[in-house]
Protein backbone atom coordinates (compact mmCIF):
# COMPACT_ATOMS: atom_id res chain seq x y z
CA UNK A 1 -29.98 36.99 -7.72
CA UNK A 2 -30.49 34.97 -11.00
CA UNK A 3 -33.46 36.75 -13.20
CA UNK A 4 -34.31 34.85 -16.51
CA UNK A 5 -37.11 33.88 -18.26
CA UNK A 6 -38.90 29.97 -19.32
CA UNK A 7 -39.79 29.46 -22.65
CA UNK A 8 -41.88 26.65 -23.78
CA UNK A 9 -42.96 24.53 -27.08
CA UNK A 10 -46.85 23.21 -27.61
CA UNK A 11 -49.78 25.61 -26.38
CA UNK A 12 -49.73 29.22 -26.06
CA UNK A 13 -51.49 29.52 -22.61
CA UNK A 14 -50.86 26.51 -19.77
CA UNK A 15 -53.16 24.94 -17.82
CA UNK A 16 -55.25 26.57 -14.84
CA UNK A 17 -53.54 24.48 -12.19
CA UNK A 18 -49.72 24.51 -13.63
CA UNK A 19 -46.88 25.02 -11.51
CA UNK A 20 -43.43 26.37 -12.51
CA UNK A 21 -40.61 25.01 -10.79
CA UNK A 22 -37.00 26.89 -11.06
CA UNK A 23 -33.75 25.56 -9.23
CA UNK A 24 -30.15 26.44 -8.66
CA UNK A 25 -28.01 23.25 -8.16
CA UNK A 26 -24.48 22.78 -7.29
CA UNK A 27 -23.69 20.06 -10.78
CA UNK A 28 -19.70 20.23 -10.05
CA UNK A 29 -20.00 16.22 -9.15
CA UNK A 30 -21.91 14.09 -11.91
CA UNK A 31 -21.66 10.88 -9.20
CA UNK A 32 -24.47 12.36 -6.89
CA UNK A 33 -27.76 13.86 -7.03
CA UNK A 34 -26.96 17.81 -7.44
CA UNK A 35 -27.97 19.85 -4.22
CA UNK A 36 -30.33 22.25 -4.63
CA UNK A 37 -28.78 25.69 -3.62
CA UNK A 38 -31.89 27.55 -4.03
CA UNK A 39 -35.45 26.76 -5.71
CA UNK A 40 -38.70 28.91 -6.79
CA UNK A 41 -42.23 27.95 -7.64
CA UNK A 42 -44.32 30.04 -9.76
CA UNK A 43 -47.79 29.43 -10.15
CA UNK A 44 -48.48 31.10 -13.68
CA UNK A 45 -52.25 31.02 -13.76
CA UNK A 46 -52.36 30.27 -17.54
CA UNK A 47 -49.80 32.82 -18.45
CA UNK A 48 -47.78 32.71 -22.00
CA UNK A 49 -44.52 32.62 -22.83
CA UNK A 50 -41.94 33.96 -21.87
CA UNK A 51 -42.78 33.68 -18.28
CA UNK A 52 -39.69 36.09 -16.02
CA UNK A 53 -38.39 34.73 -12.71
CA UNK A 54 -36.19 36.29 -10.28
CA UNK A 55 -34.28 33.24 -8.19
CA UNK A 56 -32.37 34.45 -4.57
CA UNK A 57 -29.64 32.47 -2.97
CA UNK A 58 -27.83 33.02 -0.75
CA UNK A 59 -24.01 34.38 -1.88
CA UNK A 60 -21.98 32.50 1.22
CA UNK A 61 -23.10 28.53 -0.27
CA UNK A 62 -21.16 29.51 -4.04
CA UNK A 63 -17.93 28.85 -4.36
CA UNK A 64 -15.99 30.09 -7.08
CA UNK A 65 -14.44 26.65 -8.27
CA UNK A 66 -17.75 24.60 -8.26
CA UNK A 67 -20.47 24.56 -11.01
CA UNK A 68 -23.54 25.66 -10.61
CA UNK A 69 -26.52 25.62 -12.96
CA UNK A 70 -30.55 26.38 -13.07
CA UNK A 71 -33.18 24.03 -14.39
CA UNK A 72 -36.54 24.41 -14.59
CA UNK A 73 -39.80 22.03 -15.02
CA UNK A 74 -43.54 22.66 -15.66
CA UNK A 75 -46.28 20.62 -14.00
CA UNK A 76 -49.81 20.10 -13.95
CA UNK A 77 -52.01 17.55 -12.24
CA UNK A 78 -49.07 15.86 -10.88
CA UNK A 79 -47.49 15.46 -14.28
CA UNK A 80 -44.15 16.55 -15.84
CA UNK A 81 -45.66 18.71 -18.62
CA UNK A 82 -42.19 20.39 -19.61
CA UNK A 83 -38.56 20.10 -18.80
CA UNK A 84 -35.22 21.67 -19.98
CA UNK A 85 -32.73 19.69 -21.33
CA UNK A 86 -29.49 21.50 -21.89
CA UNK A 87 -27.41 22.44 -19.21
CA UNK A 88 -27.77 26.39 -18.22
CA UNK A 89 -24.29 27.25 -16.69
CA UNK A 90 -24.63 30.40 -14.14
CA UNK A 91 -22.36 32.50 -11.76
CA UNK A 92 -19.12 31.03 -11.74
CA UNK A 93 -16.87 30.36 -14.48
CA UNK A 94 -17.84 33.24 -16.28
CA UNK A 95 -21.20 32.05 -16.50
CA UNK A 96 -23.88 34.80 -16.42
CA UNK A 97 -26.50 36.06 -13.67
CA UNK A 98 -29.01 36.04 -16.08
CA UNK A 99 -30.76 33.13 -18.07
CA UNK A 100 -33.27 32.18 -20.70
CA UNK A 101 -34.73 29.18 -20.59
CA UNK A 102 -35.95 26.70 -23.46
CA UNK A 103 -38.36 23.71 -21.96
CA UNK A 104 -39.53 20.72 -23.79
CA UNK A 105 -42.91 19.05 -23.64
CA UNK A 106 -42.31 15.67 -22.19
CA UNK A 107 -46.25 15.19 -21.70
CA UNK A 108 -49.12 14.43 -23.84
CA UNK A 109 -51.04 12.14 -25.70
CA UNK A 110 -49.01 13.46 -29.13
CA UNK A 111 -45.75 13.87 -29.88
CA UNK A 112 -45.59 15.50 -33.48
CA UNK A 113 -43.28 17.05 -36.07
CA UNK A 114 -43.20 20.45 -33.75
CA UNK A 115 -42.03 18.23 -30.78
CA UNK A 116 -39.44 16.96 -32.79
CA UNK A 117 -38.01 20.08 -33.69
CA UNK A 118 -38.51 21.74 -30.07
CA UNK A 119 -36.59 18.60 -28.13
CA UNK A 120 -33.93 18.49 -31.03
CA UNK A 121 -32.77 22.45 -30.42
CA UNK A 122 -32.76 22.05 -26.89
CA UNK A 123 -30.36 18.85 -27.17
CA UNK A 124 -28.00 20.22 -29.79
CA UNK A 125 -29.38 24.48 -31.11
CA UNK A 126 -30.70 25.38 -33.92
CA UNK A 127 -27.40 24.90 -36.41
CA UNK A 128 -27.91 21.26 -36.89
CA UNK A 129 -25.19 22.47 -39.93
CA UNK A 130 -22.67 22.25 -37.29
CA UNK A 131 -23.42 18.46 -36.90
CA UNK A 132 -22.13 15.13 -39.26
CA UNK A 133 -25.96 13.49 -39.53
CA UNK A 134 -26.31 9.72 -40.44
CA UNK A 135 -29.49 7.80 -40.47
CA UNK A 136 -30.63 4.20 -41.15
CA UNK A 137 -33.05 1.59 -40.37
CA UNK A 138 -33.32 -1.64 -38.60
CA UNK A 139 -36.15 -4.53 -38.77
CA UNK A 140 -36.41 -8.14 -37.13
CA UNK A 141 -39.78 -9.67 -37.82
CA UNK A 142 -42.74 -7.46 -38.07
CA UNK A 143 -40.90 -4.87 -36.09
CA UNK A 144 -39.12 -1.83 -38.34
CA UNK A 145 -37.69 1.42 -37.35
CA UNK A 146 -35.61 4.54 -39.26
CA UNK A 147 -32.96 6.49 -37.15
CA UNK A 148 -31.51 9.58 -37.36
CA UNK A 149 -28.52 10.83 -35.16
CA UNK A 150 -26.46 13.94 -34.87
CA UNK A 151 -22.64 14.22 -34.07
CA UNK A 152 -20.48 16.75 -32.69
CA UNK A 153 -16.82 16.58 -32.54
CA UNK A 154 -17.16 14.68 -28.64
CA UNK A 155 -19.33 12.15 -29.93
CA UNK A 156 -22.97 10.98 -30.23
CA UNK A 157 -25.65 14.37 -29.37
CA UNK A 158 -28.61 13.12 -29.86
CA UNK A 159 -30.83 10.76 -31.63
CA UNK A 160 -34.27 10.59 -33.00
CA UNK A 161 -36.16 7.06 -34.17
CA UNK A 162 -39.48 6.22 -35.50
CA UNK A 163 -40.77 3.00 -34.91
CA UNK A 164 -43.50 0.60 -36.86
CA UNK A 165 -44.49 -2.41 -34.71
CA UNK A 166 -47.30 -3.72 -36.91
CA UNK A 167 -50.81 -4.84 -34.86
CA UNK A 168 -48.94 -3.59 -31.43
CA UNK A 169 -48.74 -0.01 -32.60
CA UNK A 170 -46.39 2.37 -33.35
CA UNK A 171 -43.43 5.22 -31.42
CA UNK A 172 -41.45 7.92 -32.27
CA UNK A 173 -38.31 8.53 -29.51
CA UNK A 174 -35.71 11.05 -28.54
CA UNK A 175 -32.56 10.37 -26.90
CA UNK A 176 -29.62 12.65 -25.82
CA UNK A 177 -26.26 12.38 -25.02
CA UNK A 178 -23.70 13.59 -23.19
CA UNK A 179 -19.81 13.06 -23.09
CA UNK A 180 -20.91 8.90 -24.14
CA UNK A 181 -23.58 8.66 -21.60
CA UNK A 182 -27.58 9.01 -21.88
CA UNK A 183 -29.12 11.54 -20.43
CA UNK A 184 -32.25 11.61 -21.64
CA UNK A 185 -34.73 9.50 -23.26
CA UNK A 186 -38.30 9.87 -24.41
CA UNK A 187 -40.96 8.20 -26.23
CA UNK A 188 -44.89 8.69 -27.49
CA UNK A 189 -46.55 5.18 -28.00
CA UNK A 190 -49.75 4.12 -29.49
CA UNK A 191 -50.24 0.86 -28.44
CA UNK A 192 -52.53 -1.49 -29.08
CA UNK A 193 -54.73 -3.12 -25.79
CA UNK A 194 -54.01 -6.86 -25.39
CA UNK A 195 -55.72 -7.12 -22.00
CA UNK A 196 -59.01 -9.01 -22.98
CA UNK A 197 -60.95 -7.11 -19.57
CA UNK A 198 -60.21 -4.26 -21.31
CA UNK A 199 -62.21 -2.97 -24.26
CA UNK A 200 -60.33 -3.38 -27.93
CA UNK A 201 -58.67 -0.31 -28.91
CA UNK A 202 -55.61 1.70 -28.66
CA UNK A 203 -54.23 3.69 -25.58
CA UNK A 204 -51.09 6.40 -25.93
CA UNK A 205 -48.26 5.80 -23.71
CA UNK A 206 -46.26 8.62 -23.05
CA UNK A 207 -42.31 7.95 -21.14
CA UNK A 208 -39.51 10.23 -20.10
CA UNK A 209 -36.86 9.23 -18.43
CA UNK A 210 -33.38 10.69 -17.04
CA UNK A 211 -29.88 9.99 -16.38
CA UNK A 212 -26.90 11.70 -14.74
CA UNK A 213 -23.48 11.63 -15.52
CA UNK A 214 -22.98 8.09 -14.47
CA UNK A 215 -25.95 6.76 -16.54
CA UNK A 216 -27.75 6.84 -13.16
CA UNK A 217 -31.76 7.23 -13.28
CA UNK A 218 -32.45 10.22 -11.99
CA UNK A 219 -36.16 11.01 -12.99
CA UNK A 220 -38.77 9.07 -14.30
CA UNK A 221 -42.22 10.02 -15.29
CA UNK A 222 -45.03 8.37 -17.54
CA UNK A 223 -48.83 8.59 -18.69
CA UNK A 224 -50.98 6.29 -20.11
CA UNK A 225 -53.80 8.16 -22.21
CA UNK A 226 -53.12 11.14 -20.15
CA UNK A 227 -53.18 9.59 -16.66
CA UNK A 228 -49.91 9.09 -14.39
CA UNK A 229 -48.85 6.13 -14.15
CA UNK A 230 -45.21 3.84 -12.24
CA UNK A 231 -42.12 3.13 -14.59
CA UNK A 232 -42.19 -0.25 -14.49
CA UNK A 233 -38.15 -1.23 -14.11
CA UNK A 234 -37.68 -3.46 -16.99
CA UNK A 235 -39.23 0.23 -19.30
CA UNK A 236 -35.76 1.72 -17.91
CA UNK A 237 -33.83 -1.16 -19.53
CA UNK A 238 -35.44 -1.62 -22.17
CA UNK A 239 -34.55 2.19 -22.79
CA UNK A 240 -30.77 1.57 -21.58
CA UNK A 241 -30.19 -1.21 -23.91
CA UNK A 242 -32.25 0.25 -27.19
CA UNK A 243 -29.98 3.40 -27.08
CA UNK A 244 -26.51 1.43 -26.74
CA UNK A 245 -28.02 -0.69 -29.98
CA UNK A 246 -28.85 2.71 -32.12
CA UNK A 247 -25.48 4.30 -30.47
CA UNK A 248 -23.63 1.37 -32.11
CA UNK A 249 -25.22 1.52 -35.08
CA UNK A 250 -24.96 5.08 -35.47
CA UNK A 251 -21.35 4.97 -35.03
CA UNK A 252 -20.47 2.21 -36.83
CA UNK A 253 -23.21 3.78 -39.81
CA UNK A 254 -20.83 6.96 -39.35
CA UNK A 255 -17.93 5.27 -38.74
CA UNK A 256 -16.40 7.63 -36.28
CA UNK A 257 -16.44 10.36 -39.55
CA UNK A 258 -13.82 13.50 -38.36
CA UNK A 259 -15.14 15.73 -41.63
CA UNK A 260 -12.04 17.09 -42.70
CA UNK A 261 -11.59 16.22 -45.94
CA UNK A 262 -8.78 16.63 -49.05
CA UNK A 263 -10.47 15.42 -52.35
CA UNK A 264 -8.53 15.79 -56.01
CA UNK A 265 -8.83 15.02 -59.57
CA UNK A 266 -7.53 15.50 -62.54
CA UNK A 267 -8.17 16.15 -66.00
CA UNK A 268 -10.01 18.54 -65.26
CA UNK A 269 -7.89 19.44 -62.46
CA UNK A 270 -9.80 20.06 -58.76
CA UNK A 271 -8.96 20.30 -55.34
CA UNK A 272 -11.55 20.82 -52.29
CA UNK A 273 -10.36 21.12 -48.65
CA UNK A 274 -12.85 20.87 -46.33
CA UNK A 275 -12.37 21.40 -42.46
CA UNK A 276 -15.65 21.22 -40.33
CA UNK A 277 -18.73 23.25 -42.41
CA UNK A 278 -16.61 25.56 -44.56
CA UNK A 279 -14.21 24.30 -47.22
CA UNK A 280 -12.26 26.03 -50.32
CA UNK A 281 -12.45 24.85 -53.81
CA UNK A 282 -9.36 24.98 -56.38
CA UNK A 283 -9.86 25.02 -60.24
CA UNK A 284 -7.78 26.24 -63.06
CA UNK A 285 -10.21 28.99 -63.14
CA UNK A 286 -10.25 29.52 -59.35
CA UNK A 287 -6.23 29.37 -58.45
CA UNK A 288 -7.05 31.16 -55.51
CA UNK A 289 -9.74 28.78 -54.34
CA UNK A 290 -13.41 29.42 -54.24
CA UNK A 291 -14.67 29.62 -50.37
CA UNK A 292 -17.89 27.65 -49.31
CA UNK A 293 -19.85 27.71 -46.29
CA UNK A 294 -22.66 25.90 -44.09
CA UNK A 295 -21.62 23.03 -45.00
CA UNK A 296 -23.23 19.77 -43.46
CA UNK A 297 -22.11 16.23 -43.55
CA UNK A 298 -24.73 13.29 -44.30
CA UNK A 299 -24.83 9.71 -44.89
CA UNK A 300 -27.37 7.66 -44.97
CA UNK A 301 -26.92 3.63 -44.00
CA UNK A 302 -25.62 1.97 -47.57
CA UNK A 303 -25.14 5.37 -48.94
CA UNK A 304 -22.09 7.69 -49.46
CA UNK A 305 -21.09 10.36 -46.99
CA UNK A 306 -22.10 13.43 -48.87
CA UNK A 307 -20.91 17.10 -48.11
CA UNK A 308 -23.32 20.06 -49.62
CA UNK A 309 -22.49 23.69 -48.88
CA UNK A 310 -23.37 27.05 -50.20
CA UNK A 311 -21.09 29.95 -51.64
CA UNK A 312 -20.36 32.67 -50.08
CA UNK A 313 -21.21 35.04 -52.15
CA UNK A 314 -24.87 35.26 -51.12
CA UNK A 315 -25.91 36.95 -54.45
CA UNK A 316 -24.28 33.47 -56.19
CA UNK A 317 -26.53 30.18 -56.07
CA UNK A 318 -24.43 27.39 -57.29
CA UNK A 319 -24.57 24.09 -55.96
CA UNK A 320 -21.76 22.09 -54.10
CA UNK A 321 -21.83 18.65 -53.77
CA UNK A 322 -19.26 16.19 -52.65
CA UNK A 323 -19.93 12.34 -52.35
CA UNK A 324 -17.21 10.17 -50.78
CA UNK A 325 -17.44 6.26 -51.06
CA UNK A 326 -14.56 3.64 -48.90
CA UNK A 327 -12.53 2.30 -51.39
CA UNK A 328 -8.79 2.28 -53.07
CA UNK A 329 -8.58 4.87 -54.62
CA UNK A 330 -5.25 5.67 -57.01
CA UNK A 331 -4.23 9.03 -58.21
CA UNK A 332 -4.29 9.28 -62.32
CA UNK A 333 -1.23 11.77 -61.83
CA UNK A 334 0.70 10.55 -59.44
CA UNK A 335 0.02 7.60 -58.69
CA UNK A 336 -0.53 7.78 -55.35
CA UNK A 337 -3.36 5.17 -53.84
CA UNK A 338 -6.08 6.93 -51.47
CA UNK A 339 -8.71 5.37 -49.07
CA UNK A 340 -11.14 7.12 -50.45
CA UNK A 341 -12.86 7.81 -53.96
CA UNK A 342 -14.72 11.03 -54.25
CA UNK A 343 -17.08 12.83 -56.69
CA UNK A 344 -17.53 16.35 -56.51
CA UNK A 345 -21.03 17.69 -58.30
CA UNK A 346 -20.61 21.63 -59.14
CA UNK A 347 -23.59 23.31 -60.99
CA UNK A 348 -24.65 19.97 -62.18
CA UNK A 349 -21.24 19.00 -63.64
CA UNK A 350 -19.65 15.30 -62.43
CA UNK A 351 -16.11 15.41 -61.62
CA UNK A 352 -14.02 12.08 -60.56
CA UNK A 353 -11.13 12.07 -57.89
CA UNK A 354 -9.56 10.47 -54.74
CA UNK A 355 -9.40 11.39 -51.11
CA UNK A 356 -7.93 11.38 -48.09
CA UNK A 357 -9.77 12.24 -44.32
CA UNK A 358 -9.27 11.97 -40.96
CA UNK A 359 -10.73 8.92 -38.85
CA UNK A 360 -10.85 9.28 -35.16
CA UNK A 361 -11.39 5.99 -32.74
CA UNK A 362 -14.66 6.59 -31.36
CA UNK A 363 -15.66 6.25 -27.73
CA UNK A 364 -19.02 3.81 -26.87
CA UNK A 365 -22.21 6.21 -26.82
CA UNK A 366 -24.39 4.33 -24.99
CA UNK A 367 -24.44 3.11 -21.19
């Protein structure tokens, strides 16, 4: 038996007719549709959150070599209200019997700052530290758009855009990734109504769509001012080919960025190391090195890639800021030339160097 327990963002209390769906699949092959070992349905009759299940299968269809994993969706009125998003490993492997369960809202006529938040943890946790973040924009006409999009060390996570279309409306839209490949992509519209039967106005359009390991749709599910409505095909394109675009321009914004870092200067004399979020400062004063931690990589399109961590001495507050910019770079000491020049910002004090990092070829993000 699996026991757990579904979690979910946006109202405290479902709707009367809800209907909790929890399944055990077999996900060892990402080419096909994932049987269903066993499956539940809870109807929750507008209970809150946490909501406890208790899933039974039957022991003889496991196998200890496959992969098996639960998922779980919420619906109401014949409409995907919430879904998870992250893959919940269980039984084998050393995966656990027992399993908590964050959904995301995938439904409704809104899709604010709180939605944000909720679909970003699911894709990637709550230390976004542990992520290199770049962000930029894109235009063509009246059309504009800002991006923002999270790495981990096997590529592209997940990316979040925000889009201005002028007189047709505006959408903000999630993607995640996995391993290169979508997996999941949503979006909250507010479009304006060109159909001249219709009245003048706006309508929200809310899509969510999702992919398997191949890139495969594998669910599909939209609302148009609250009411279900088909995917039209050329929506799953459209979809397809605007998250290769941001991909691309996400990695070529981050440039495939590894975030280990060796910055020096002299006169003062410095030396930072930084592997992944932590990183140790040298100074005449500090021979030793000075230890920093939760560190995050940014960059921003046009920008430096800037590194900004916090001591770890929690009773100390001083700042730590480290800007590197592409360039030749050459060593006033040594002589030495660099690829990069760096400036490292300590309690408000500018210091002047050259560094050296780690660029990895990076794989296409988007399918």
């Amino acid at each position: 038996m699996i026991r757990g327990s579904v979690n979910w963002g946006g109202p405290a209390a479902l709707p009367a007719d809800a209907v909790l769906e929890v399944r055990l699949s077999d996900i060892s092959r990402q080419d096909v549709a994932a049987p269903v070992i066993a499956e539940i349905t809870v109807v929750p009759h507008g209970g809150r959150a946490p909501l406890p299940f208790e899933l039974r299968y039957d022991p003889s269809s496991i196998e200890p070599k496959r992969s098996y994993a639960v998922r779980a969706t919420i619906r109401s009125g014949g409409q995907l209200l919430f879904t998870t998003y992250s893959t919940a490993h269980v039984i084998t492997g050393g995966s656990p019997s027992s399993v908590d369960l964050e959904l995301v809202r995938v439904a409704g006529e809104t899709f604010g700052e709180a939605d944000t938040v909720a679909l970003r943890e699911a894709a990637i946790g709550k230390e976004v530290r542990r992520y290199r973040v770049v962000s930029g924009a894109h235009s063509a006409g009246d059309y504009s758009s800002r991006w923002t999009a999270y790495f981990d060390r096997s590529g592209l996570r997940y990316l979040e855009e925000k889009s201005d279309q002028a007189d047709y409306g505006s959408a903000q839209c999630a993607y995640t990734f996995e391993q290169g490949v979508l997996r999941t992509y949503i979006s909250r519209e507010t479009r304006t109504i060109l159909d001249p039967a219709r009245p003048a106005g706006k309508e929200q359009c809310a899509l969510q769509l999702g992919f398997d390991g191949k890139g495969r749709l594998s669910e599909k599910g939209k609302s148009v001012d609250g009411r279900p409505v088909p995917v039209e095909s050329t929506e799953v394109h459209v979809a397809r080919a605007r998250a290769k675009f941001l991909s691309e321009e996400a990695a070529r914004v981050g440039g495939a960025f590894d975030g280990n870092v060796e910055a020096r200067g002299n006169e003062p004399f410095w030396m930072i190391r930084v592997e992944g979020s932590s990183a140790r400062l040298r100074t005449p004063d500090e021979p030793n090195g000075e230890q920093w931690m939760d560190g995050q990589w940014t960059r921003s399109e046009g920008g430096p890639w800037v590194y900004e961590a916090r001591h770890k001495d929690a009773e100390r507050s001083p700042s730590l800021r480290l800007e590197l910019t592409k360039g030749q770079c050459v060593d006033s000491m040594s002589g030495a030339e660099r690829p990069l020049r760096a400036t490292l910002i300590r309690d408000g004090r500018r210091m002047e160097g050259c560094a050296t990092t780690v660029l990895k070829p990076h794989a296409p993000t988007g399918k």
